[in-house]
C-alpha atoms as a PDB file:
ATOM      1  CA  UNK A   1      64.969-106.166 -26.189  1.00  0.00           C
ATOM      2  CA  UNK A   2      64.541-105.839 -21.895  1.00  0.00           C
ATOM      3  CA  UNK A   3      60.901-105.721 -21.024  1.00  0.00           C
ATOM      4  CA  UNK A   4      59.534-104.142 -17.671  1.00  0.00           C
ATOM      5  CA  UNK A   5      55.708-105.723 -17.421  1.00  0.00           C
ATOM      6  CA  UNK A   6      53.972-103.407 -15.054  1.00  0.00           C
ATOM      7  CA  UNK A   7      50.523-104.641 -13.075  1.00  0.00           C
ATOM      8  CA  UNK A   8      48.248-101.303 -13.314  1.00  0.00           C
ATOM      9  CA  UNK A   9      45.713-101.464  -9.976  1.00  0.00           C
ATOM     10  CA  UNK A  10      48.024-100.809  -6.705  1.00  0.00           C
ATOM     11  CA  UNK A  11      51.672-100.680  -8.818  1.00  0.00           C
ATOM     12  CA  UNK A  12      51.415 -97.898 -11.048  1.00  0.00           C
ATOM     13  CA  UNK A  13      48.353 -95.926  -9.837  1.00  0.00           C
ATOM     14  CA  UNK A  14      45.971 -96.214  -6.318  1.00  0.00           C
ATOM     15  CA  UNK A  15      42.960 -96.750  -8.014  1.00  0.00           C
ATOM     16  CA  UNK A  16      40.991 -97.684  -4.811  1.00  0.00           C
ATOM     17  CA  UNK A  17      39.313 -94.786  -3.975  1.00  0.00           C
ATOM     18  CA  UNK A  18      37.034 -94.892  -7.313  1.00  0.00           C
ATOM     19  CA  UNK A  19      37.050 -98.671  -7.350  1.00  0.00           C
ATOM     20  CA  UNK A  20      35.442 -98.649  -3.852  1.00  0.00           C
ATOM     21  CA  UNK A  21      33.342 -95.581  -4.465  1.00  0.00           C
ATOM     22  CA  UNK A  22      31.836 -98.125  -7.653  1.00  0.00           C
ATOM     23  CA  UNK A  23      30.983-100.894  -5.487  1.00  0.00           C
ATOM     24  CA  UNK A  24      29.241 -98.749  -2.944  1.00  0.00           C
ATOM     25  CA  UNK A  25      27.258 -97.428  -5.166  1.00  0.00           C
ATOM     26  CA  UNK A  26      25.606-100.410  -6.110  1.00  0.00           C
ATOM     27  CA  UNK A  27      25.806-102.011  -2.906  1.00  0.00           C
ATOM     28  CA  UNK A  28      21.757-101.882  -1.170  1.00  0.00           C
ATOM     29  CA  UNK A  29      23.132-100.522   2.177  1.00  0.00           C
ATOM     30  CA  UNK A  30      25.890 -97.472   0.800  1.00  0.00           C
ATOM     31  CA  UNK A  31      28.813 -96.481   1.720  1.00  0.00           C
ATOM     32  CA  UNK A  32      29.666 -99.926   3.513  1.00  0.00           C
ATOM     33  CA  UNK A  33      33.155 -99.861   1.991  1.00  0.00           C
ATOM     34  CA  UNK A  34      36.029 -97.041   3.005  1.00  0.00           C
ATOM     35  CA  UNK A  35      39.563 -96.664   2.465  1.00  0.00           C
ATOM     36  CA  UNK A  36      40.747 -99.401   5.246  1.00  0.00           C
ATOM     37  CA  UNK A  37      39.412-101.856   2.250  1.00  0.00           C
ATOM     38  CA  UNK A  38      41.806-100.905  -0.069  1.00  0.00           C
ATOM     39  CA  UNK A  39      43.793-104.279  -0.229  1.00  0.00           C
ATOM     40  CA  UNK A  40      40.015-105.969  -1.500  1.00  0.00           C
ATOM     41  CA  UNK A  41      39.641-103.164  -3.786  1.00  0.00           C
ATOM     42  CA  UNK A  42      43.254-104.269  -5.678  1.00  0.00           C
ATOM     43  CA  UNK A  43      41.590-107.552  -5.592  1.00  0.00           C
ATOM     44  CA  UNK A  44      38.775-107.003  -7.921  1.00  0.00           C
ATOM     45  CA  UNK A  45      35.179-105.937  -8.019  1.00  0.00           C
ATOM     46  CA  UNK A  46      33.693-108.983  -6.921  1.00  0.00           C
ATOM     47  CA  UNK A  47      35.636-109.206  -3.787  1.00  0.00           C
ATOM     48  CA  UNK A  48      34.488-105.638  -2.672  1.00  0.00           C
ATOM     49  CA  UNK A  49      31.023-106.981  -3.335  1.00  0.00           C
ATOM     50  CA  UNK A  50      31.837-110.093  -1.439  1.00  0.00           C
ATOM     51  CA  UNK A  51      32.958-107.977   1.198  1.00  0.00           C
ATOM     52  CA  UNK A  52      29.802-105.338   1.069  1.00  0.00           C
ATOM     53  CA  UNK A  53      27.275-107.956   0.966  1.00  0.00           C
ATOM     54  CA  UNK A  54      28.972-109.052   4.523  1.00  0.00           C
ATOM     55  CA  UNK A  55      29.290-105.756   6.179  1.00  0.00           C
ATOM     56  CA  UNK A  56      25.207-105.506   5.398  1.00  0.00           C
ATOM     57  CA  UNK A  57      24.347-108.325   7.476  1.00  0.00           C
ATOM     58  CA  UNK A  58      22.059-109.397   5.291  1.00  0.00           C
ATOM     59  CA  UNK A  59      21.603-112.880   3.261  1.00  0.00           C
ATOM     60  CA  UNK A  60      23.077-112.788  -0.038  1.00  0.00           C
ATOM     61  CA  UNK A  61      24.477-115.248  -2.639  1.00  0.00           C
ATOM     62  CA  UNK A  62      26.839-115.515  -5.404  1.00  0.00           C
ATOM     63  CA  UNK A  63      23.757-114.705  -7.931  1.00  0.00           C
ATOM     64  CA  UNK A  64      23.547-111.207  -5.828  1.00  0.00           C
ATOM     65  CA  UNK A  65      27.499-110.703  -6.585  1.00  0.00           C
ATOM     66  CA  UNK A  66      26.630-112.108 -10.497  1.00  0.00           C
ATOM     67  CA  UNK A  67      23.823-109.738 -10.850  1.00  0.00           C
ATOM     68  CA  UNK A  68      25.696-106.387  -9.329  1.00  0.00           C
ATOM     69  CA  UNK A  69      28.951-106.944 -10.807  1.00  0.00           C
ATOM     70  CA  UNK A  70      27.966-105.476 -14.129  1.00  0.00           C
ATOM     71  CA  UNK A  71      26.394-102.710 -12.324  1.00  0.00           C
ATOM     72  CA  UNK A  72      29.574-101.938 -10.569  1.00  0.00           C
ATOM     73  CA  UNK A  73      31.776-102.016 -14.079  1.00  0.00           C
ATOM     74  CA  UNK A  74      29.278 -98.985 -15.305  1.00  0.00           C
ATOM     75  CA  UNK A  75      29.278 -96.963 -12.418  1.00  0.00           C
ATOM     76  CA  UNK A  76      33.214 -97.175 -12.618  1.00  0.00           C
ATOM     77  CA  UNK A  77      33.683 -96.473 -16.205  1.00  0.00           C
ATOM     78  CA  UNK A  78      31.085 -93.526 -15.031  1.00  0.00           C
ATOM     79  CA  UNK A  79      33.813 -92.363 -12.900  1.00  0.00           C
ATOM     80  CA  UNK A  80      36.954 -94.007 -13.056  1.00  0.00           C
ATOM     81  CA  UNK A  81      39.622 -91.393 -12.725  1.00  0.00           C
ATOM     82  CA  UNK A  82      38.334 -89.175  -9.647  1.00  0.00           C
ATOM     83  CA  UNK A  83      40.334 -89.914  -7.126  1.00  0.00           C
ATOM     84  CA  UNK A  84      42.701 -92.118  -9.157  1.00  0.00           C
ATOM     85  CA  UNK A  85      46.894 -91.123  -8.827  1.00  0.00           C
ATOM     86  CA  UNK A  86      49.962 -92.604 -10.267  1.00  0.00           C
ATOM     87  CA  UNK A  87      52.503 -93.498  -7.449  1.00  0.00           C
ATOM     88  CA  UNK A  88      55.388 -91.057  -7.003  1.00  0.00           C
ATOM     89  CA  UNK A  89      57.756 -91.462  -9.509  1.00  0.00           C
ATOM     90  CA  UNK A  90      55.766 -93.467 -11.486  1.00  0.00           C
ATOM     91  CA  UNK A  91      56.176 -92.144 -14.875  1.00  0.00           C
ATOM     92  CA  UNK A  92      59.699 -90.376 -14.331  1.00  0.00           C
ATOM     93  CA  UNK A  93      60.694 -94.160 -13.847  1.00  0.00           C
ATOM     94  CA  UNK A  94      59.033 -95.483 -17.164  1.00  0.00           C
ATOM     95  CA  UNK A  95      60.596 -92.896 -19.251  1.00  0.00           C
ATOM     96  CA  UNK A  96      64.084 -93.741 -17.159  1.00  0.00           C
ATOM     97  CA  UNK A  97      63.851 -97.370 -18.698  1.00  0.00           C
ATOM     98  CA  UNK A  98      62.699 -96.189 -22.035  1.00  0.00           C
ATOM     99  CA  UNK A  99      65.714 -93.987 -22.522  1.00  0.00           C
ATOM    100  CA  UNK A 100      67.748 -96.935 -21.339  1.00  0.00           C
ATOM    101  CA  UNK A 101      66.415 -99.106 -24.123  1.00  0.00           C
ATOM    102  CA  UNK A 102      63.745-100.920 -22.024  1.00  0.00           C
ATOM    103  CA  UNK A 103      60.368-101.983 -23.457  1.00  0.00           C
ATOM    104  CA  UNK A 104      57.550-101.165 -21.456  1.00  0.00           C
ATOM    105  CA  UNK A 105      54.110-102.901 -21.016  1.00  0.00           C
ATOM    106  CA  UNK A 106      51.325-103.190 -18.506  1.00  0.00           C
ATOM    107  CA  UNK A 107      49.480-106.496 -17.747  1.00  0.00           C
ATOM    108  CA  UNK A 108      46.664-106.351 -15.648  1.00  0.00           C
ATOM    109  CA  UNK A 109      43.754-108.211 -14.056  1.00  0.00           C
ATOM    110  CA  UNK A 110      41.432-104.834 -14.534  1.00  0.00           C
ATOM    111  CA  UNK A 111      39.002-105.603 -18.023  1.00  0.00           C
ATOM    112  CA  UNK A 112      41.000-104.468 -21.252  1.00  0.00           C
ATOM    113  CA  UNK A 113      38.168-101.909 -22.114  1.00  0.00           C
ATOM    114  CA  UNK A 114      38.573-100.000 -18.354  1.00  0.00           C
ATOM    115  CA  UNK A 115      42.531-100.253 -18.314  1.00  0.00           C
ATOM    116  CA  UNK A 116      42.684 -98.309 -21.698  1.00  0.00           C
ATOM    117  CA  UNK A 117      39.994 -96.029 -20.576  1.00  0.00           C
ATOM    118  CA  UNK A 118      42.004 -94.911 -17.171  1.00  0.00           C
ATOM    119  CA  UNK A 119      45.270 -95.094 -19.169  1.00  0.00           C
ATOM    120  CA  UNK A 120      43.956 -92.423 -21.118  1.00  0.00           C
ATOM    121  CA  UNK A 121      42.218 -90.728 -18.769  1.00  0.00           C
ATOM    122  CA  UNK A 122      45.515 -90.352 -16.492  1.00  0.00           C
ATOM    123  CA  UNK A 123      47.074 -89.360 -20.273  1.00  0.00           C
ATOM    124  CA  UNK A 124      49.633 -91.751 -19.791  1.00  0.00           C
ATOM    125  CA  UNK A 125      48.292 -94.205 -22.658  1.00  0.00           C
ATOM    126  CA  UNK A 126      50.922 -93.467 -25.257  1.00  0.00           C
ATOM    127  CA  UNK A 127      53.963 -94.299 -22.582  1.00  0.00           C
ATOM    128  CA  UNK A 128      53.472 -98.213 -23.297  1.00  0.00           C
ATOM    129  CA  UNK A 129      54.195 -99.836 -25.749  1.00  0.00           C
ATOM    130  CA  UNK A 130      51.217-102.536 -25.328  1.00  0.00           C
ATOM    131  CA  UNK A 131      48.477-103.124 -22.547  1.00  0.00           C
ATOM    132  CA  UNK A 132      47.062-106.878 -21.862  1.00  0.00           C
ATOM    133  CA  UNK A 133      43.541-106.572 -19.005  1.00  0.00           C
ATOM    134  CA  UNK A 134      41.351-109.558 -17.962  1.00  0.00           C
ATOM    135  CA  UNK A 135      39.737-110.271 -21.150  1.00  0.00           C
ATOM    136  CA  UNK A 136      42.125-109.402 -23.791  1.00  0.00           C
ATOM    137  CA  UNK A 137      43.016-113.175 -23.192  1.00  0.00           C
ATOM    138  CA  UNK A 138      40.669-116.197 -22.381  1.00  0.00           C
ATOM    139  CA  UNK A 139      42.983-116.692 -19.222  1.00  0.00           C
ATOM    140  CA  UNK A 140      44.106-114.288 -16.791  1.00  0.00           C
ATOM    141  CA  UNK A 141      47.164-113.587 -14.449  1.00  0.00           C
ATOM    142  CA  UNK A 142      48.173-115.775 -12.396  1.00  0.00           C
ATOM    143  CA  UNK A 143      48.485-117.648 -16.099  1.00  0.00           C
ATOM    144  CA  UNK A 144      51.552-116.992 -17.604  1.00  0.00           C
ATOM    145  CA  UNK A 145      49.822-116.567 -21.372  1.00  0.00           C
ATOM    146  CA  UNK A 146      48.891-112.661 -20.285  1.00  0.00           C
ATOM    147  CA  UNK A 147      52.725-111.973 -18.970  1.00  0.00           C
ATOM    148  CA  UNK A 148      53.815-113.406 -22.309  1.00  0.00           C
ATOM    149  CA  UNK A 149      51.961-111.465 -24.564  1.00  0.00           C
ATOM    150  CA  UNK A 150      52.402-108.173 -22.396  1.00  0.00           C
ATOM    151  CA  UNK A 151      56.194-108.764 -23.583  1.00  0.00           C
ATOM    152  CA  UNK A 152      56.120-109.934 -26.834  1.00  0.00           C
ATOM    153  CA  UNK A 153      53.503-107.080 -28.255  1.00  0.00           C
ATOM    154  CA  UNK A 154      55.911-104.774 -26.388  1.00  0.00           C
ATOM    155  CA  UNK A 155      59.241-106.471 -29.012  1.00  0.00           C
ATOM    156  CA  UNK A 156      60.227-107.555 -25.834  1.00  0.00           C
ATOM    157  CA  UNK A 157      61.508-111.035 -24.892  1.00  0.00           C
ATOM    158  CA  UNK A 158      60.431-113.024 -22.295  1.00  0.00           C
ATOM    159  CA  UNK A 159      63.646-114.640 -21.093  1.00  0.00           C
ATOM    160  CA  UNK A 160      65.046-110.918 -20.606  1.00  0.00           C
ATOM    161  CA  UNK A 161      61.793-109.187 -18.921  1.00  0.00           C
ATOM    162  CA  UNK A 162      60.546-108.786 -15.360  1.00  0.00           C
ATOM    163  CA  UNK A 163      57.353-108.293 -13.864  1.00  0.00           C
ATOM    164  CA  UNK A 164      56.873-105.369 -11.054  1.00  0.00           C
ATOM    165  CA  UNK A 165      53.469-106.096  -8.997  1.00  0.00           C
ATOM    166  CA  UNK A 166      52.050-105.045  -5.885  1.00  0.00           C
ATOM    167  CA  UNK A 167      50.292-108.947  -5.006  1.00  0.00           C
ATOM    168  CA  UNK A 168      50.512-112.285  -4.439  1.00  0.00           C
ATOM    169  CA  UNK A 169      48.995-113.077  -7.849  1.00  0.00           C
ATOM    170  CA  UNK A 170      51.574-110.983  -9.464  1.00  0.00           C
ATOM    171  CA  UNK A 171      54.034-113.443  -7.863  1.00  0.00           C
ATOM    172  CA  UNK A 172      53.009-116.216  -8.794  1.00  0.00           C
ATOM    173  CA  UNK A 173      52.658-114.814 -12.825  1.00  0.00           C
ATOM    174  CA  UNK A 174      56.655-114.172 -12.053  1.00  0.00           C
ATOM    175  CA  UNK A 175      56.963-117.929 -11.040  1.00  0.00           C
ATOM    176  CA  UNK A 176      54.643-119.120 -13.850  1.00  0.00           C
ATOM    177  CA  UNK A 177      55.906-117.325 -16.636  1.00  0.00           C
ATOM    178  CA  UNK A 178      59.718-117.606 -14.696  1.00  0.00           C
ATOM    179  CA  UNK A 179      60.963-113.846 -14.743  1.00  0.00           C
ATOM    180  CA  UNK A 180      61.871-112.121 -11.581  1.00  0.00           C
ATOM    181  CA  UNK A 181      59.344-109.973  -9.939  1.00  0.00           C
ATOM    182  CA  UNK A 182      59.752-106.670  -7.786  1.00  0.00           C
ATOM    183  CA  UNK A 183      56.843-105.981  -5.577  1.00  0.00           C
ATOM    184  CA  UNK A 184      56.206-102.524  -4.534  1.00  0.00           C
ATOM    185  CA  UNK A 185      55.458-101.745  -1.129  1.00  0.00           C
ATOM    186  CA  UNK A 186      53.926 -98.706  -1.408  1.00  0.00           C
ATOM    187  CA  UNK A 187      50.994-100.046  -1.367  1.00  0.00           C
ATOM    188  CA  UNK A 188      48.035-101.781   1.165  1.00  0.00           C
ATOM    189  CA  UNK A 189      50.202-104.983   1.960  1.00  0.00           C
ATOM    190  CA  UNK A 190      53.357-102.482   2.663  1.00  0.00           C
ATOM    191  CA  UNK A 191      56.357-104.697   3.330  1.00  0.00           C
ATOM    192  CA  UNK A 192      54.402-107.697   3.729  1.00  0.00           C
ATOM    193  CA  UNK A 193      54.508-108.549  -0.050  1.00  0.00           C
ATOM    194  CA  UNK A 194      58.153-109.802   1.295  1.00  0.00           C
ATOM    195  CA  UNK A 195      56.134-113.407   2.396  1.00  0.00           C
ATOM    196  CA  UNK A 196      55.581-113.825  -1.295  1.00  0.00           C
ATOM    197  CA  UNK A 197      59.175-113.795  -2.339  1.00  0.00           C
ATOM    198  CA  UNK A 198      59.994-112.107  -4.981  1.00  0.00           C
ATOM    199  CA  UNK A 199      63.442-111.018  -6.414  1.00  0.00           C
ATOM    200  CA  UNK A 200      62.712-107.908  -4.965  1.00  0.00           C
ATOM    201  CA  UNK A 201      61.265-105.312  -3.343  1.00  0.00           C
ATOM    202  CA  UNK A 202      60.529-101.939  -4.556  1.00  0.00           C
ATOM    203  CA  UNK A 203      60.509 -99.290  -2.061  1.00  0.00           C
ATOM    204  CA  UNK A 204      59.857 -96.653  -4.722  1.00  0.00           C
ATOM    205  CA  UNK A 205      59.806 -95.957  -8.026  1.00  0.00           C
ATOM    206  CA  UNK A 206      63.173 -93.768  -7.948  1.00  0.00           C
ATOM    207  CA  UNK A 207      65.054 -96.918  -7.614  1.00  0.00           C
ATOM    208  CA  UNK A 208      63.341 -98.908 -10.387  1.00  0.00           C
ATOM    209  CA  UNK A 209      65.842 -98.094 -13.594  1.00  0.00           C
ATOM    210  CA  UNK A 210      69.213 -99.384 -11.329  1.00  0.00           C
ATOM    211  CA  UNK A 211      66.700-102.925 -10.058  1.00  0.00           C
ATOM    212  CA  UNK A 212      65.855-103.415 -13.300  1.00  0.00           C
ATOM    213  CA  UNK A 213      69.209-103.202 -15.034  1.00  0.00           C
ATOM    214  CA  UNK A 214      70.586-105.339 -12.394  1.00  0.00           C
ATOM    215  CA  UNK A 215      67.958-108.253 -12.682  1.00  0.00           C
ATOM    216  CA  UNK A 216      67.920-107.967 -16.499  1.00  0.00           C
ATOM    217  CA  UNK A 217      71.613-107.034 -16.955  1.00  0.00           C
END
């Protein structure tokens, strides 16, 4: 069976908003972090604290980012779908690839226990067939192990799936695992995902069913 492996954070829903509203709320100074940060937000929680800690002016260390980090995870399971959307299209185009005969799966960097949470949260849970985050492995993406098992607990098959992403990370799981990639543009990076050549670029989700059937024919 074809296998679409989705990335969650920046691909199939902006999750920024609540992601940076977390880290602000355990950062000592506040609301340091607004949406112009949304491109560290897609790149995890410690970044945003990197990034915080920064803005503050103030000396800090990686023990600072160690100790808040857990913090931050709480306060975003507290509130993880506020301001959280699926992309355009999003869904329409899973259920386009489904009816095509397409597995579906999600493999993301975002902890297994928070993905599922927001998955069902956004109701959109039962759309996949299976759902690899951070820790469900002891590796994460860029490693190709996550990619793998995102398509084989999906029935898929790894020589006839494809990744779609929204970062350079995602890219190099294509090039790791060896599977095309799409990388949407929709979000922070835009068009500039281009530099990280994928197979393709996806300028929205409407076109998704026709790129997929022509990279996995």
């Amino acid at each position: 069976m074809r296998c679409v492996v989705f990335d969650l954070d920046g691909t199939l829903a902006d999750t920024s908003a609540d992601l940076l509203a977390a880290a602000n709320a355990c950062l000592p100074g506040g609301a340091v972090l607004g949406p112009g940060d949304a491109l560290t937000a897609f790149h995890g929680g410690r970044a945003m604290l990197r990034l915080g800690y920064e803005r503050l002016g103030r000396a800090w260390s990686e023990a600072d980012v160690d100790a808040a980090y857990p913090v931050l995870l709480e306060a975003y399971r507290q509130a993880i779908a506020v301001h959280t959307r699926l992309y355009p299209g999003a869904m329409a185009a899973v259920e386009a690839l489904k009816s095509q005969g397409f597995a579906v799966s999600i493999c993301t960097n975002k902890p297994e226990g928070l993905a599922e949470e927001l998955l069902r949260q956004l109701g959109v849970r039962g759309a996949f067939d299976a759902m690899i985050g951070a820790d469900t492995l002891t590796v994460r993406k860029p490693d190709p192990a996550p990619y793998v098992a995102a398509v084989e607990r999906a029935g898929g098959i790894v020589a006839r799936s494809m990744l779609v992403g929204d970062t350079e990370t995602d890219a190099r799981t294509g090039v790791a695992a060896g599977v095309p990639v799409a990388l949407v543009t929709f979000g922070p990076q835009g068009a500039g995902v281009r530099r990280f050549q994928p197979a393709a670029l996806l300028d929205h989700f409407d076109d998704l069913p026709v790129l997929a059937a022509t990279l996995l024919p």
